[in-house]
C-alpha atoms as a PDB file:
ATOM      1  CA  UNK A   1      16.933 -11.105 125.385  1.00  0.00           C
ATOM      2  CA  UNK A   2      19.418 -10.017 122.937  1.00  0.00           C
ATOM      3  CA  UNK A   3      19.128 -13.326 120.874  1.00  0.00           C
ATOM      4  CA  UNK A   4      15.438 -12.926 120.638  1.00  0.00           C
ATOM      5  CA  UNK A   5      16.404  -8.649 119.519  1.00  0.00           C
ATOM      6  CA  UNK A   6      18.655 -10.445 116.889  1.00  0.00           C
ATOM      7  CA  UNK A   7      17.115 -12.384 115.200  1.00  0.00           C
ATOM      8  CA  UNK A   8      14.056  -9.845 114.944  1.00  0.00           C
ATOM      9  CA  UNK A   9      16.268  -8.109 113.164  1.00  0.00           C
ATOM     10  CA  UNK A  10      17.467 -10.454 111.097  1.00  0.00           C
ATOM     11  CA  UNK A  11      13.732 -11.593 109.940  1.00  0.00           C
ATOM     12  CA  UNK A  12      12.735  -7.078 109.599  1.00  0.00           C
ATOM     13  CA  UNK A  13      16.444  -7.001 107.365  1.00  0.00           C
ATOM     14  CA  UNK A  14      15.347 -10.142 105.055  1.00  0.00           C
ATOM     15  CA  UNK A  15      11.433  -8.959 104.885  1.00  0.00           C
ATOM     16  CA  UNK A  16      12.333  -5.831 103.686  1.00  0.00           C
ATOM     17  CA  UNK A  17      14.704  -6.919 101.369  1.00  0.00           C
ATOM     18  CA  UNK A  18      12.104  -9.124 100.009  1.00  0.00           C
ATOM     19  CA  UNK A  19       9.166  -6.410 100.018  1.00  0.00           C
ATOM     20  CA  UNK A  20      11.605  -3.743  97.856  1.00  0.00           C
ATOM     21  CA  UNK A  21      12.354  -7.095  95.201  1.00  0.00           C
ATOM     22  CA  UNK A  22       8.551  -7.840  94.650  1.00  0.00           C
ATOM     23  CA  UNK A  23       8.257  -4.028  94.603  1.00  0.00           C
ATOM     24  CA  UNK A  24      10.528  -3.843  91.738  1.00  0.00           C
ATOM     25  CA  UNK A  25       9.191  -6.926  90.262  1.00  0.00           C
ATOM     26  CA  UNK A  26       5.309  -5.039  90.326  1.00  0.00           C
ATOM     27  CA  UNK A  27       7.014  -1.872  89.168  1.00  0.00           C
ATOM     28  CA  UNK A  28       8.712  -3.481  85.954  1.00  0.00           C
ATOM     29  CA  UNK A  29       5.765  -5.545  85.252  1.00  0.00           C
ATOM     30  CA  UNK A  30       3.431  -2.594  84.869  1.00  0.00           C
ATOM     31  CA  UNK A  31       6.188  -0.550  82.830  1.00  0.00           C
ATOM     32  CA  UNK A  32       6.041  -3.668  80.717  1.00  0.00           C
ATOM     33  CA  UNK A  33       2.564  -3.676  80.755  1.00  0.00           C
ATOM     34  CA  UNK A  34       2.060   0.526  79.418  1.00  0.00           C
ATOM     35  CA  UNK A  35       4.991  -0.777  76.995  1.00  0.00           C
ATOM     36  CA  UNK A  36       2.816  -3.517  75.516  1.00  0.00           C
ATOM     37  CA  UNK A  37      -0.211  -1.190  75.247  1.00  0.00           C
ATOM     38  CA  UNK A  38       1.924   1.549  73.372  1.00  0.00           C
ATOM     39  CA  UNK A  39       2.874  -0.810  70.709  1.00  0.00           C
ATOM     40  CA  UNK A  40      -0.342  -2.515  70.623  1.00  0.00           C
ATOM     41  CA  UNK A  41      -2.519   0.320  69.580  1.00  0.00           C
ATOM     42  CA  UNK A  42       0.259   1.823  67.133  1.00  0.00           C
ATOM     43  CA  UNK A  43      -0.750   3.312  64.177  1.00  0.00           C
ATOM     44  CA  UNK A  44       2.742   1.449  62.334  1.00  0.00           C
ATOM     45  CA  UNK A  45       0.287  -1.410  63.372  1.00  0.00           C
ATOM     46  CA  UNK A  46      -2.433  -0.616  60.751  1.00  0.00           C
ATOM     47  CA  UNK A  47      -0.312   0.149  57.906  1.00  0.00           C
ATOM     48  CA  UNK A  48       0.383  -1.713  54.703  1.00  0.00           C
ATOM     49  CA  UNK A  49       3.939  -1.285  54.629  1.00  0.00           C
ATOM     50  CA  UNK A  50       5.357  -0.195  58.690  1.00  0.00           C
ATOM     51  CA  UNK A  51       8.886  -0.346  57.849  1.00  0.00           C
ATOM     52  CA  UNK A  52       8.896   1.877  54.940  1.00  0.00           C
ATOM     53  CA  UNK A  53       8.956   5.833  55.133  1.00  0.00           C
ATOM     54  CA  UNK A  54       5.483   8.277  55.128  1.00  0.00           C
ATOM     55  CA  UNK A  55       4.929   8.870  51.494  1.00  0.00           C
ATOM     56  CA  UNK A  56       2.904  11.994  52.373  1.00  0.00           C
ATOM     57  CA  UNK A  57       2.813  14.487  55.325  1.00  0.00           C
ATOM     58  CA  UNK A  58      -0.564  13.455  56.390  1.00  0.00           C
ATOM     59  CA  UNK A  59       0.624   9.645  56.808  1.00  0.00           C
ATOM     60  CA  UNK A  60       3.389  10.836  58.739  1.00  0.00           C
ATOM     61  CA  UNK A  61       1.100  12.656  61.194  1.00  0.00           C
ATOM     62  CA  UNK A  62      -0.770   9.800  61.347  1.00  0.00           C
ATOM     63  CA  UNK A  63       2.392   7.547  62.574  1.00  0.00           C
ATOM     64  CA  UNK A  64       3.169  10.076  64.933  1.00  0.00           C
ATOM     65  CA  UNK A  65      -0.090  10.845  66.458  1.00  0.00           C
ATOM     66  CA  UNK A  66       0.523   7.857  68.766  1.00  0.00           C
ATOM     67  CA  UNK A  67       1.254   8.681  72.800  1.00  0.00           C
ATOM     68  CA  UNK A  68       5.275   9.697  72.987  1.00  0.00           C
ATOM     69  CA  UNK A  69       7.295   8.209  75.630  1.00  0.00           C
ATOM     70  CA  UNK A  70       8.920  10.361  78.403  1.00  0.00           C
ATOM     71  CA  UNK A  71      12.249  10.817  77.917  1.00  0.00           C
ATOM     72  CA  UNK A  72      13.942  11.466  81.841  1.00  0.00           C
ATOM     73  CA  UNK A  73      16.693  14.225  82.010  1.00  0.00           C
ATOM     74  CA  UNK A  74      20.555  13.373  81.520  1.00  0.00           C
ATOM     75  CA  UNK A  75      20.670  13.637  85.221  1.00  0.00           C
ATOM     76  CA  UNK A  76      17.720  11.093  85.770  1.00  0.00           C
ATOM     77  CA  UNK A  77      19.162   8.590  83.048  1.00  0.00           C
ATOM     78  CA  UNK A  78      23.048   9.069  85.049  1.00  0.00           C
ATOM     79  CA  UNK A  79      21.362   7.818  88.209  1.00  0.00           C
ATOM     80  CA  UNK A  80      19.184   4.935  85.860  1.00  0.00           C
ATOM     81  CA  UNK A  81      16.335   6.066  85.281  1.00  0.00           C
ATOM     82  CA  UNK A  82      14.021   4.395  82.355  1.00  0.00           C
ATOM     83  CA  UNK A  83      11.946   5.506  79.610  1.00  0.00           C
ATOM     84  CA  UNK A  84       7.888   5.784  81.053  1.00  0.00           C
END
């Protein structure tokens, strides 16, 4: 009987390990994901010259008027915590 309680354990220790890597592997794919939509609907998409400064107020509030990524708090980024 404590063969059979062993190896259960063995095959509930390596399924969870697998369930929290496809976890992460879901979780980075959708922060990839937001990523991709962020850059893709820029506004330093639609202008003529995206590397160069604002030439006028208005342009710059039009660079900026894009959504703004969360920064996490020093203690958040000390335990690893990304960017959302």
């Amino acid at each position: 009987m404590n063969v059979v309680m062993n190896i259960v354990r063995g095959l509930l220790s390596s399924m969870k390990g697998l369930i929290s890597k496809i976890a992460a592997i879901v979780r980075e794919c959708g922060e990839a994901q937001r990523r991709m939509d962020a850059l893709r609907v820029a506004p330093d998409r639609f202008v003529s010259r995206p590397d160069a400064a604002p030439e006028t107020y208005a342009e710059f509030l039009f660079r900026t008027s894009g959504p703004l990524l969360r920064e996490p708090s020093a203690q958040a980024r000390a335990r690893g915590a990304a960017r959302r």
